[in-house]
ModelCIF file with pLDDT and N, C-alpha, C, O atoms, coordinates in Angstrom:
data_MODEL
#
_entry.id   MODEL 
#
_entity.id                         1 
_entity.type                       polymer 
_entity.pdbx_number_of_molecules   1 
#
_entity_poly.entity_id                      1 
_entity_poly.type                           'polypeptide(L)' 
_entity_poly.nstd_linkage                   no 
_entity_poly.nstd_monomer                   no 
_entity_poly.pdbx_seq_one_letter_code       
;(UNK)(UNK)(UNK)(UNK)(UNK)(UNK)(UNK)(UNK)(UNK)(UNK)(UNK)(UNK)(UNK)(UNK)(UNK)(UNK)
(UNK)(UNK)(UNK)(UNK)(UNK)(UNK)(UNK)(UNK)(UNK)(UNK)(UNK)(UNK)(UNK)(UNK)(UNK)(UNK)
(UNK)(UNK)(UNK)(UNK)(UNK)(UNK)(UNK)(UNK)(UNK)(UNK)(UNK)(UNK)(UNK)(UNK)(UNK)(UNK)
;
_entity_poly.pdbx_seq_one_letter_code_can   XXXXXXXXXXXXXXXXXXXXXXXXXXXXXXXXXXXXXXXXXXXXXXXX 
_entity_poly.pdbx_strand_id                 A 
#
loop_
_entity_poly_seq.entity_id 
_entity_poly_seq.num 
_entity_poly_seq.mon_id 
_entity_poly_seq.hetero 
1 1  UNK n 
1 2  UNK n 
1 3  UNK n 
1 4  UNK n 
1 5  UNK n 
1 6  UNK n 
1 7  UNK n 
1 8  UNK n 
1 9  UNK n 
1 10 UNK n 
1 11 UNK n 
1 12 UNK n 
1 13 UNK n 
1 14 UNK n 
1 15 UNK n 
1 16 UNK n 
1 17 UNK n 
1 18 UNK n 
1 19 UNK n 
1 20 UNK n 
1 21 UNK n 
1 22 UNK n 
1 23 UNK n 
1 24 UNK n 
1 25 UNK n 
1 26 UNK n 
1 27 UNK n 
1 28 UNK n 
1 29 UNK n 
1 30 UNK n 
1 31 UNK n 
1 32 UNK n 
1 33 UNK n 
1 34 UNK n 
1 35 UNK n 
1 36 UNK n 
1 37 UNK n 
1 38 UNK n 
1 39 UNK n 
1 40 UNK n 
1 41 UNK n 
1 42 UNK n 
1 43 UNK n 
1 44 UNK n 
1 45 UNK n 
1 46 UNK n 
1 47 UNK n 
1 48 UNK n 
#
_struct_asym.id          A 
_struct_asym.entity_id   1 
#
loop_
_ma_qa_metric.id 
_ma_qa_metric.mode 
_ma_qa_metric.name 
_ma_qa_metric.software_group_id 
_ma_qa_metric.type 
1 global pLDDT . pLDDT 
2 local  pLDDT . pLDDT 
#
_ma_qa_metric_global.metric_id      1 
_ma_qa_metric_global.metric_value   90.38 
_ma_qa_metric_global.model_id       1 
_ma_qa_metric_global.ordinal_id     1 
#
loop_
_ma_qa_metric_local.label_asym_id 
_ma_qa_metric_local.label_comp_id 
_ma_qa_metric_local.label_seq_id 
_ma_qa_metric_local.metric_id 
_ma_qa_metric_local.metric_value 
_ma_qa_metric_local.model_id 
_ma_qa_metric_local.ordinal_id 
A UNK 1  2 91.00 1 1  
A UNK 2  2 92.00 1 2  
A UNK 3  2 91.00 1 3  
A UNK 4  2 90.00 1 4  
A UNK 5  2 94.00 1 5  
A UNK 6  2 94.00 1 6  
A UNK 7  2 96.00 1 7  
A UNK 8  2 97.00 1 8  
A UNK 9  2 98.00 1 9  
A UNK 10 2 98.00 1 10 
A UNK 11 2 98.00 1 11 
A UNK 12 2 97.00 1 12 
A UNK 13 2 97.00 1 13 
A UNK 14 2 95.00 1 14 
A UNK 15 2 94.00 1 15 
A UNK 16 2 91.00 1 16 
A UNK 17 2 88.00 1 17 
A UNK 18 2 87.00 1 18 
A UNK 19 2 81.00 1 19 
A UNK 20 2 78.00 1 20 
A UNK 21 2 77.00 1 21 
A UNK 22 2 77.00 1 22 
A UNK 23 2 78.00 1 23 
A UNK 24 2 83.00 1 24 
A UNK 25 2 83.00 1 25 
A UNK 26 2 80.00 1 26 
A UNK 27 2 81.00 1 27 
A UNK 28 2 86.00 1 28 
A UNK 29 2 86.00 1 29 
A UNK 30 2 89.00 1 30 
A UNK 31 2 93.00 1 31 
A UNK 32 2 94.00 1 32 
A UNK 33 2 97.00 1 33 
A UNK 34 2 96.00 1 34 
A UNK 35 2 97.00 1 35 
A UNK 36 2 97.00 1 36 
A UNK 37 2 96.00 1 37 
A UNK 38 2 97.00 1 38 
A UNK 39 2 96.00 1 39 
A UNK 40 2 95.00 1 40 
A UNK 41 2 92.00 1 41 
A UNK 42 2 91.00 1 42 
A UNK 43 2 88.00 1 43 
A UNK 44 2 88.00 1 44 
A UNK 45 2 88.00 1 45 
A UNK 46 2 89.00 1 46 
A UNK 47 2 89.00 1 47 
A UNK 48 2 88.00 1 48 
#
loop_
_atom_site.group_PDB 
_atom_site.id 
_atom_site.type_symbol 
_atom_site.label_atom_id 
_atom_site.label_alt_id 
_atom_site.label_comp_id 
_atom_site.label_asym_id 
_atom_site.label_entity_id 
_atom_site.label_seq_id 
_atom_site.pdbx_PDB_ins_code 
_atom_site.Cartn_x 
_atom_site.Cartn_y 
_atom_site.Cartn_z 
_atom_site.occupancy 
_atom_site.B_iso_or_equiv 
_atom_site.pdbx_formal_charge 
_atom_site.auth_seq_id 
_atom_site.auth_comp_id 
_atom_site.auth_asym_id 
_atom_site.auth_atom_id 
_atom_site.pdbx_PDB_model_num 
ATOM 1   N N  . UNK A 1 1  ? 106.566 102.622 107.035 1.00 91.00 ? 1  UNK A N  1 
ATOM 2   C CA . UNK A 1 1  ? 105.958 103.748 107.740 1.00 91.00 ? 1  UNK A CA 1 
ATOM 3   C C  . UNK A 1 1  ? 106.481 105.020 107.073 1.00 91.00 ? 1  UNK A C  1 
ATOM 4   O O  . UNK A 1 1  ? 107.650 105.380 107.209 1.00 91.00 ? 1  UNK A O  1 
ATOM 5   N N  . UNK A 1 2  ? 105.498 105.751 106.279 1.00 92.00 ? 2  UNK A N  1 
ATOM 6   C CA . UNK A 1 2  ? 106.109 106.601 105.672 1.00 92.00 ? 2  UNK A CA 1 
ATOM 7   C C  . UNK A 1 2  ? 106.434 107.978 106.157 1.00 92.00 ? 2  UNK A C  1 
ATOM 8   O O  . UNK A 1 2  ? 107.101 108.755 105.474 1.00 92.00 ? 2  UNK A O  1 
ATOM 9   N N  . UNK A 1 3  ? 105.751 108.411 107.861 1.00 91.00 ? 3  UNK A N  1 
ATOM 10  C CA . UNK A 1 3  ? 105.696 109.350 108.447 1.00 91.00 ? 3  UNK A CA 1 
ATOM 11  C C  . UNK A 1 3  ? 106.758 109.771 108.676 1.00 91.00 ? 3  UNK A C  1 
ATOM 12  O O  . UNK A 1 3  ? 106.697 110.827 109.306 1.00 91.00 ? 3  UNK A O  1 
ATOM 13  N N  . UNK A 1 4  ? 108.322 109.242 108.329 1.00 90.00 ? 4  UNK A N  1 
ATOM 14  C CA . UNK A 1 4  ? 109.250 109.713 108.706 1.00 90.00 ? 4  UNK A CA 1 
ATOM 15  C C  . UNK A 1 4  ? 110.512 110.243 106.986 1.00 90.00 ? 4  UNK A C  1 
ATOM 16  O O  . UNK A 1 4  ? 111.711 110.401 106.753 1.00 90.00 ? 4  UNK A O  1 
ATOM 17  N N  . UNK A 1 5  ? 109.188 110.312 106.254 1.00 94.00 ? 5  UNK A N  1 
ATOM 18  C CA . UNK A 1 5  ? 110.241 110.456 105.148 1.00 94.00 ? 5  UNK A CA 1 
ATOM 19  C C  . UNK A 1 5  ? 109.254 111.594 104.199 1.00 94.00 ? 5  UNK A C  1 
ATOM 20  O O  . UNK A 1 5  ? 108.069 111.296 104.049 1.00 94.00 ? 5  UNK A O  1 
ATOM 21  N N  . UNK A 1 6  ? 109.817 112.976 103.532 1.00 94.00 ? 6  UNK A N  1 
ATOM 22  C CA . UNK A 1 6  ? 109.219 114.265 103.332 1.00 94.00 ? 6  UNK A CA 1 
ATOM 23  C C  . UNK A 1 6  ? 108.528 113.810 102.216 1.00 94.00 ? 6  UNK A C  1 
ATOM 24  O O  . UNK A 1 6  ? 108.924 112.818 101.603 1.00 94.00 ? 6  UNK A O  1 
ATOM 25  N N  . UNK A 1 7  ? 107.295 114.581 101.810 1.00 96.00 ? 7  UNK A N  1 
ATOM 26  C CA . UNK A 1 7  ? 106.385 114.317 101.115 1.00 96.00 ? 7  UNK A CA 1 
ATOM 27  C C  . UNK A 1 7  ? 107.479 114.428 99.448  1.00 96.00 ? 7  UNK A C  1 
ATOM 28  O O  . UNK A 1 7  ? 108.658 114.779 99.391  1.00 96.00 ? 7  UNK A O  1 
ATOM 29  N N  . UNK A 1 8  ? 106.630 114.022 98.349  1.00 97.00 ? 8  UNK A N  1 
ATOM 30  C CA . UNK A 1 8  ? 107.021 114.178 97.102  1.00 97.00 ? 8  UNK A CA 1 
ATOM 31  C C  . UNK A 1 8  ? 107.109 112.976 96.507  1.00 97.00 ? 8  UNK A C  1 
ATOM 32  O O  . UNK A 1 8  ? 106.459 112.028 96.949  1.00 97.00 ? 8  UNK A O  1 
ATOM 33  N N  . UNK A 1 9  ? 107.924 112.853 95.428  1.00 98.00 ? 9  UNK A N  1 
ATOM 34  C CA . UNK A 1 9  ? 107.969 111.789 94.829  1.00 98.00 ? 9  UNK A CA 1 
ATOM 35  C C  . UNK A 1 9  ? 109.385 110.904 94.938  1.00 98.00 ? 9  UNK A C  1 
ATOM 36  O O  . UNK A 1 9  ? 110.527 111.358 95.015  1.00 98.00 ? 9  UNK A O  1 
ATOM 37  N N  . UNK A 1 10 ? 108.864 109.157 94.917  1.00 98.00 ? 10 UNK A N  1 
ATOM 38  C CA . UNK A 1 10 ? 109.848 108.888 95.514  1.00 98.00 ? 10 UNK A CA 1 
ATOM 39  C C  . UNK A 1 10 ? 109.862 107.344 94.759  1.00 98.00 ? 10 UNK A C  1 
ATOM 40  O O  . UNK A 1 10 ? 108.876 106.799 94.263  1.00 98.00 ? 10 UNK A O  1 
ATOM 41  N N  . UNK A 1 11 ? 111.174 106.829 94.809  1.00 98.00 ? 11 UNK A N  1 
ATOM 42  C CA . UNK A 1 11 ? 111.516 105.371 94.221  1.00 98.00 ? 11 UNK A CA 1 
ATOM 43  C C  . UNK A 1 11 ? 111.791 104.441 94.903  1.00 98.00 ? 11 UNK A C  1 
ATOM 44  O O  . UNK A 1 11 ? 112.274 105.009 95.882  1.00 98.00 ? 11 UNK A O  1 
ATOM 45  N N  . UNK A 1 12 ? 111.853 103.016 95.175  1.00 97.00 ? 12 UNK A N  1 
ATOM 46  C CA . UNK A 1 12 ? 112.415 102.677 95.718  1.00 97.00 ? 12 UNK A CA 1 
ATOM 47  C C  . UNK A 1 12 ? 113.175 101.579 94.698  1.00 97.00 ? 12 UNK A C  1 
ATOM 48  O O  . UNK A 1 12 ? 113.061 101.322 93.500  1.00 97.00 ? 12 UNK A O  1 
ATOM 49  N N  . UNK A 1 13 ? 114.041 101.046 95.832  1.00 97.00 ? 13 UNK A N  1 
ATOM 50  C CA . UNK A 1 13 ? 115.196 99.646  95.272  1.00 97.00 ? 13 UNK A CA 1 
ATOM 51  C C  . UNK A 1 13 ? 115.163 98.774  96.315  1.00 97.00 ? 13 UNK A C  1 
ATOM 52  O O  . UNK A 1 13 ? 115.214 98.984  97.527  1.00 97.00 ? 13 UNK A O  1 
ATOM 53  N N  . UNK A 1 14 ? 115.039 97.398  95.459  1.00 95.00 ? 14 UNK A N  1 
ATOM 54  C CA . UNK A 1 14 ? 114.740 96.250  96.488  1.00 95.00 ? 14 UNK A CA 1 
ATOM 55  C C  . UNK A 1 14 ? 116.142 95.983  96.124  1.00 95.00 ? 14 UNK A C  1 
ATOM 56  O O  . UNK A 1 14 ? 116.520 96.347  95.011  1.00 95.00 ? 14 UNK A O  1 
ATOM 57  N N  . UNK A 1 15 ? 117.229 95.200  97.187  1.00 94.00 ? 15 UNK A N  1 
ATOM 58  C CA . UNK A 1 15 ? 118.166 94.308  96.633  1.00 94.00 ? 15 UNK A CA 1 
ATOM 59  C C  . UNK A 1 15 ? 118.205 93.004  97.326  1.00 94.00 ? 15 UNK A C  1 
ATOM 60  O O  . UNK A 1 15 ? 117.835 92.889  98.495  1.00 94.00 ? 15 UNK A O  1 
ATOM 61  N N  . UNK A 1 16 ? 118.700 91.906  96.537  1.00 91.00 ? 16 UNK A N  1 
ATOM 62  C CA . UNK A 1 16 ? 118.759 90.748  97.396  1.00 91.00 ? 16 UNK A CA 1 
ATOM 63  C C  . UNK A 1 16 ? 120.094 90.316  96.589  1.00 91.00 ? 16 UNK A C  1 
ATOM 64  O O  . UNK A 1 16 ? 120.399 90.301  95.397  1.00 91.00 ? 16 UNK A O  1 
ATOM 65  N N  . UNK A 1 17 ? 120.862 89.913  98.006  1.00 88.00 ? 17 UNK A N  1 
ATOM 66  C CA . UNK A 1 17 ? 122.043 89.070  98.013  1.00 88.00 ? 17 UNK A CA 1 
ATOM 67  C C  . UNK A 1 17 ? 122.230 87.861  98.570  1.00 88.00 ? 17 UNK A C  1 
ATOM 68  O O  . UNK A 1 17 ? 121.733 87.752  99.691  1.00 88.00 ? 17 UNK A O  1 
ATOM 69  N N  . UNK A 1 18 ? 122.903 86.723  98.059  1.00 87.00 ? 18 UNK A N  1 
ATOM 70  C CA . UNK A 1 18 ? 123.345 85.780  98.796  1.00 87.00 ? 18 UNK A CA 1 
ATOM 71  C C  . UNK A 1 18 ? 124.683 85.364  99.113  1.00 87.00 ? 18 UNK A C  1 
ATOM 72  O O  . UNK A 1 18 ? 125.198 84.265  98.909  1.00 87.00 ? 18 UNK A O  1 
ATOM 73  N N  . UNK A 1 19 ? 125.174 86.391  99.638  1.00 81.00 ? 19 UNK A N  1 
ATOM 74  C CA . UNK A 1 19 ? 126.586 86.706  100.513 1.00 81.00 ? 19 UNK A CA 1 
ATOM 75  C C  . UNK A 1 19 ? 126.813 85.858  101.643 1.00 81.00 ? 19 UNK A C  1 
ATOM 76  O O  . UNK A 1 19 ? 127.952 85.742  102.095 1.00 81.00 ? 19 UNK A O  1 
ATOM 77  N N  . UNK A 1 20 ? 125.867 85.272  102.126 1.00 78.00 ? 20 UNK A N  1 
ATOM 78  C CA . UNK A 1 20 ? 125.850 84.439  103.671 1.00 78.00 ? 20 UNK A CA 1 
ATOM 79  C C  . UNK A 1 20 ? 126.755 82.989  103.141 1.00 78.00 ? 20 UNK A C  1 
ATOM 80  O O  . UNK A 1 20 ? 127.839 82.572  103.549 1.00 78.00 ? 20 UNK A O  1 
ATOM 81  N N  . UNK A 1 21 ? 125.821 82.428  102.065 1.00 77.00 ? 21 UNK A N  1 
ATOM 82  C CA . UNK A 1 21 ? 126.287 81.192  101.242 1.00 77.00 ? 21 UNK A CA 1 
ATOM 83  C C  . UNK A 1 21 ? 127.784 81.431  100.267 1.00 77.00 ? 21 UNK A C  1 
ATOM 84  O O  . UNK A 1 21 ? 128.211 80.450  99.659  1.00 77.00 ? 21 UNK A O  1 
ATOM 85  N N  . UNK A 1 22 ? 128.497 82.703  100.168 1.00 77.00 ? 22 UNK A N  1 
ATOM 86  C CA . UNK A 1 22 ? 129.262 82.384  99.123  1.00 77.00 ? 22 UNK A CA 1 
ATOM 87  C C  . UNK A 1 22 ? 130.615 83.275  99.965  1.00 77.00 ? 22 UNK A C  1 
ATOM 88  O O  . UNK A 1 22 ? 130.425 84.156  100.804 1.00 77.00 ? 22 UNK A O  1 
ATOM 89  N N  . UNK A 1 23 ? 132.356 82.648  99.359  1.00 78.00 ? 23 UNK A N  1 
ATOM 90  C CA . UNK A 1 23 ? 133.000 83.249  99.606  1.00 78.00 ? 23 UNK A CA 1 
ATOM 91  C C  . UNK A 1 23 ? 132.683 84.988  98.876  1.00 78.00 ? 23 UNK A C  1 
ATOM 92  O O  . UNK A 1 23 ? 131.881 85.437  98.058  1.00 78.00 ? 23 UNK A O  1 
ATOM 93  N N  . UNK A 1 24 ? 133.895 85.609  99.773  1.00 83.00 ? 24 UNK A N  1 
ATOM 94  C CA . UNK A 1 24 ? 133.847 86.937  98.944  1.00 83.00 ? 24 UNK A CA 1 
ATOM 95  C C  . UNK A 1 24 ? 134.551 87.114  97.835  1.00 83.00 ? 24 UNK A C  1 
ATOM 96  O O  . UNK A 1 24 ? 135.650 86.688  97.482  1.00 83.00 ? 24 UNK A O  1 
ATOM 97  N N  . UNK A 1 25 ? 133.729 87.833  97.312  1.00 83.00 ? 25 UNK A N  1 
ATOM 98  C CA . UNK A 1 25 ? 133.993 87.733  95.414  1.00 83.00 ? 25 UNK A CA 1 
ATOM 99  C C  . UNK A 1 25 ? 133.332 87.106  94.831  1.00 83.00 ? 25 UNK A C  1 
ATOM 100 O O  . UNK A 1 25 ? 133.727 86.984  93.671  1.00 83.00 ? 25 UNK A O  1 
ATOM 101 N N  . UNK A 1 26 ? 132.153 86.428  95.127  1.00 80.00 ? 26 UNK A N  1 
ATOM 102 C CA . UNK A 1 26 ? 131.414 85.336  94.513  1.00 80.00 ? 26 UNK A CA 1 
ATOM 103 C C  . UNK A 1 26 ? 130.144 85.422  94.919  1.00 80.00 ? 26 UNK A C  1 
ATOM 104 O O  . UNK A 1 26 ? 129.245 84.586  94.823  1.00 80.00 ? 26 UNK A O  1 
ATOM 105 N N  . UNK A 1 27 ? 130.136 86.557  95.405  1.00 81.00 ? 27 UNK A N  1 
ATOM 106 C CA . UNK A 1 27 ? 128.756 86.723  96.350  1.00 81.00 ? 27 UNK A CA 1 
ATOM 107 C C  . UNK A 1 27 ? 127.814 87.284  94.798  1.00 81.00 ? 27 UNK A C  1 
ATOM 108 O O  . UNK A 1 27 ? 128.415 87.392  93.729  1.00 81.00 ? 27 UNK A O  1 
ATOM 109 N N  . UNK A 1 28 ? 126.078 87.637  94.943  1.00 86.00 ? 28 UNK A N  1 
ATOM 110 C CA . UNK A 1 28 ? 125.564 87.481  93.829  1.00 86.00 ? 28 UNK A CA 1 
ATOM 111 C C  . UNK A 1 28 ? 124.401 89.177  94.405  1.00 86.00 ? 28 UNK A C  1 
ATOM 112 O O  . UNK A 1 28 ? 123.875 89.375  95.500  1.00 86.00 ? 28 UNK A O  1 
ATOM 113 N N  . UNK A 1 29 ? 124.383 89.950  93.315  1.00 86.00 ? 29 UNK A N  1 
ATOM 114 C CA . UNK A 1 29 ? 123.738 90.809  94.009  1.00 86.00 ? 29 UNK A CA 1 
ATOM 115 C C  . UNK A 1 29 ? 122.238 90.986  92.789  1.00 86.00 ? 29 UNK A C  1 
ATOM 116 O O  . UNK A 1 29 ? 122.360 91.289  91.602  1.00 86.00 ? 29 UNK A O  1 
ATOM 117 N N  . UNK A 1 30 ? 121.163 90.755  93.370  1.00 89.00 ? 30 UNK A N  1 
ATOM 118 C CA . UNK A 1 30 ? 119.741 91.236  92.337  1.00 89.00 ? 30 UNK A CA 1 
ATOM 119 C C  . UNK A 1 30 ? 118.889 92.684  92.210  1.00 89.00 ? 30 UNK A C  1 
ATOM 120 O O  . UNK A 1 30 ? 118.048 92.871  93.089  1.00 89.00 ? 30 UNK A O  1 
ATOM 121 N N  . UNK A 1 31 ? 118.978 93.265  91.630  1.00 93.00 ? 31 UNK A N  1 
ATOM 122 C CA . UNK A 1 31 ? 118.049 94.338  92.441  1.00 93.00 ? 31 UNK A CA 1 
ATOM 123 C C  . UNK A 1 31 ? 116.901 94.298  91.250  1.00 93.00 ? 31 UNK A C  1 
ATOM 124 O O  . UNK A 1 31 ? 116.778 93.594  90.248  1.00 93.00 ? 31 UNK A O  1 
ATOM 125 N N  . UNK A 1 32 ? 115.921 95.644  91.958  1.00 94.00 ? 32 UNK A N  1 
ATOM 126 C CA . UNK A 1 32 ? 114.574 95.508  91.324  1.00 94.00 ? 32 UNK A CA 1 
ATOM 127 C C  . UNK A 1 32 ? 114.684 97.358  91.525  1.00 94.00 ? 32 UNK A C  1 
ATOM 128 O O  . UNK A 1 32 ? 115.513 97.784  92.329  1.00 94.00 ? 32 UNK A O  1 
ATOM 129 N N  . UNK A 1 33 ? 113.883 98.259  90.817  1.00 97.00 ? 33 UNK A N  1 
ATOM 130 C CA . UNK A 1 33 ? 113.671 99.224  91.122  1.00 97.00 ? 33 UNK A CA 1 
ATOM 131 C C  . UNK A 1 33 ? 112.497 100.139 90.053  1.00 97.00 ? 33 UNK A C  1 
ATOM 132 O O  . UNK A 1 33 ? 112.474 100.387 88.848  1.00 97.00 ? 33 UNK A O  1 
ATOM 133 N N  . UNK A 1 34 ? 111.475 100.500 91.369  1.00 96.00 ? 34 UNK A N  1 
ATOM 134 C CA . UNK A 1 34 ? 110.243 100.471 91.412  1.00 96.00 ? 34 UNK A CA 1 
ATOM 135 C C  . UNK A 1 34 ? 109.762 102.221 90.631  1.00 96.00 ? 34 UNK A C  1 
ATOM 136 O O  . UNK A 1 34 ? 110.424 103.202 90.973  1.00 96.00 ? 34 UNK A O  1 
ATOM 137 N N  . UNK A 1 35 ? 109.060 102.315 90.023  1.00 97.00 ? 35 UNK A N  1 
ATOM 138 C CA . UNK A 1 35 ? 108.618 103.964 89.193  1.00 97.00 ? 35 UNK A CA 1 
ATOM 139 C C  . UNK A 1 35 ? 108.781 104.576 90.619  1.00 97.00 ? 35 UNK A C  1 
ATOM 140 O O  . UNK A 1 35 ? 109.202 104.076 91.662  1.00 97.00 ? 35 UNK A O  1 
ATOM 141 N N  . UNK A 1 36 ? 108.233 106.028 90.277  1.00 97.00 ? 36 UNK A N  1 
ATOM 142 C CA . UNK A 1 36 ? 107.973 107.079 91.432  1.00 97.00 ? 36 UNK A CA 1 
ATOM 143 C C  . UNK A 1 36 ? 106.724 106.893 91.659  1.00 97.00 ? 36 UNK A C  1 
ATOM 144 O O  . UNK A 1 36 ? 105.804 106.696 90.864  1.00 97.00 ? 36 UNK A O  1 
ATOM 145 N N  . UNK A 1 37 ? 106.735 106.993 93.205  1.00 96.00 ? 37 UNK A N  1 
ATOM 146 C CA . UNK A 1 37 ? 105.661 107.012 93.884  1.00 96.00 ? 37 UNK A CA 1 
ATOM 147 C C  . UNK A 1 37 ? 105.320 108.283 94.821  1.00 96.00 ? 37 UNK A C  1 
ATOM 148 O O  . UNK A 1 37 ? 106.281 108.863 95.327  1.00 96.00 ? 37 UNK A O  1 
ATOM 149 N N  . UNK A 1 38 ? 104.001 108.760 95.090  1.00 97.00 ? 38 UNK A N  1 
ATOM 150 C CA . UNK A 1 38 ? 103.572 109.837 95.775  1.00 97.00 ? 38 UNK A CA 1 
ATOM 151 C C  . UNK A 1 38 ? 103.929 109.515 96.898  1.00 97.00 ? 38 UNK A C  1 
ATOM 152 O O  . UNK A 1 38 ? 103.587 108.357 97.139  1.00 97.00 ? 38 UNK A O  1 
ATOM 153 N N  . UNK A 1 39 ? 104.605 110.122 97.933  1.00 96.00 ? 39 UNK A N  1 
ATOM 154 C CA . UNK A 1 39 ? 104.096 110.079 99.221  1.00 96.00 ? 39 UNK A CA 1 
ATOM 155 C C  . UNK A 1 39 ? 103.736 111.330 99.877  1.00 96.00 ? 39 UNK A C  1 
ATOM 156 O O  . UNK A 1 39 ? 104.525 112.251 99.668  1.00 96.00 ? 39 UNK A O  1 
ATOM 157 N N  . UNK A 1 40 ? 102.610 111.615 100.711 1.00 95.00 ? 40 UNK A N  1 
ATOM 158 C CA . UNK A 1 40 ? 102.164 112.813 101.375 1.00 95.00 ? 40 UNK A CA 1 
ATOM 159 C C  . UNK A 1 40 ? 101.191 112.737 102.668 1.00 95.00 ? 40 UNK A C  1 
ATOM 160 O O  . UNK A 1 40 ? 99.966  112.627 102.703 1.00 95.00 ? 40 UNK A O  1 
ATOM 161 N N  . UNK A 1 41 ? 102.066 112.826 103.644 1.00 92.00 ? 41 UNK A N  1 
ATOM 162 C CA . UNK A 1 41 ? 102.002 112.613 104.997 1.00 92.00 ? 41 UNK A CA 1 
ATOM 163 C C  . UNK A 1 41 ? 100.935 114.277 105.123 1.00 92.00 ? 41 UNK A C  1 
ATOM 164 O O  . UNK A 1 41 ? 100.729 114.704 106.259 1.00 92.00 ? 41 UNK A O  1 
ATOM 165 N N  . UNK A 1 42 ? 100.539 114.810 104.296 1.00 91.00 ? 42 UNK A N  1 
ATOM 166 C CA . UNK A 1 42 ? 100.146 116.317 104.949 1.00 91.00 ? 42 UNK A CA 1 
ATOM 167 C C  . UNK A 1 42 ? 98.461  116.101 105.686 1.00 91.00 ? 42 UNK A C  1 
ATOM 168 O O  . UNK A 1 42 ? 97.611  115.438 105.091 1.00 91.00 ? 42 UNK A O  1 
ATOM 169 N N  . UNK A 1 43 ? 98.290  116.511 106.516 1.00 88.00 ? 43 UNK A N  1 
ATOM 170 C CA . UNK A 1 43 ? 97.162  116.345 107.197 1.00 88.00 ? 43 UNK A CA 1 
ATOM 171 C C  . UNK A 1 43 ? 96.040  117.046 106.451 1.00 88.00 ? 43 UNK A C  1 
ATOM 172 O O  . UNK A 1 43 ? 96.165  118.144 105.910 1.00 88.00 ? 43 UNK A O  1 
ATOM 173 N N  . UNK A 1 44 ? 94.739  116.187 106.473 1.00 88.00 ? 44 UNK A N  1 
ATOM 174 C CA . UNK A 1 44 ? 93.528  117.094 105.774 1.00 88.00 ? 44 UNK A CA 1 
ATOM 175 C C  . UNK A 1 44 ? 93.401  118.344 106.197 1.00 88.00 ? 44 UNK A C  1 
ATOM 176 O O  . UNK A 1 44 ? 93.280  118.524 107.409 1.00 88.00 ? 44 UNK A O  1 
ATOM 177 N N  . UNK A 1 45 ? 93.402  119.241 105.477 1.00 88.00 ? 45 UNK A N  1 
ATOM 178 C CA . UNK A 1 45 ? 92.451  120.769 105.780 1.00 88.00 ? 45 UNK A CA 1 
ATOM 179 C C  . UNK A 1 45 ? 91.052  121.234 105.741 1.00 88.00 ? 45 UNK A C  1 
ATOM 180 O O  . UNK A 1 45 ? 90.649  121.526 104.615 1.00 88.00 ? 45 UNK A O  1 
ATOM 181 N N  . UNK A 1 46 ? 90.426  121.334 106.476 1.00 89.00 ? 46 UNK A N  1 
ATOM 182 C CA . UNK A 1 46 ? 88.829  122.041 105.908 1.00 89.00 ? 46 UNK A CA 1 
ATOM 183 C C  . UNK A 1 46 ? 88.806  123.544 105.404 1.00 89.00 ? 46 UNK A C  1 
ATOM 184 O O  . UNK A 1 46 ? 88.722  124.474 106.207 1.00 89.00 ? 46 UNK A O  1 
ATOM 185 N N  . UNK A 1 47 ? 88.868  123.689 104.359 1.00 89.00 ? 47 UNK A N  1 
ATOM 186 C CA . UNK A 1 47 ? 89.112  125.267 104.012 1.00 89.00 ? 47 UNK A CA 1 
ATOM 187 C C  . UNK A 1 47 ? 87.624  125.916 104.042 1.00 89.00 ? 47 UNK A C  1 
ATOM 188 O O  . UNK A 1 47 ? 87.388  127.109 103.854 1.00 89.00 ? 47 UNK A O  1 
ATOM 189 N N  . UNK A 1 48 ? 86.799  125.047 104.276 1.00 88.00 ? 48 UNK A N  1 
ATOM 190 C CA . UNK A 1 48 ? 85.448  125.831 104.221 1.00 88.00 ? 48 UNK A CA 1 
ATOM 191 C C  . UNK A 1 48 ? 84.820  124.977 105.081 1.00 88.00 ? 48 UNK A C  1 
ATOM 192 O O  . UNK A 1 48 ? 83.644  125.168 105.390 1.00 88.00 ? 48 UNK A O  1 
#
């Protein structure tokens, strides 16, 4: 829901861990991270 985050450009990062299955210190971390993306919550205008 993007209505709660300011317009512009924006990235995100996925991460996945499997910390549940492993002692600590052995835990395994993946990430992914995505270009910039538009977001713009601004409401249409009719200027004419």
């Amino acid at each position: 829901d993007t209505r709660g985050i300011p317009d512009g450009l924006h990235r995100f990062r996925i991460e996945a861990r499997d910390y549940k299955n492993n002692p600590a210190g052995e835990e395994r971390i993946g990430d992914a991270v995505s270009g910039f993306q538009t977001i713009d919550n601004t409401m249409p205008e009719i200027i004419r």
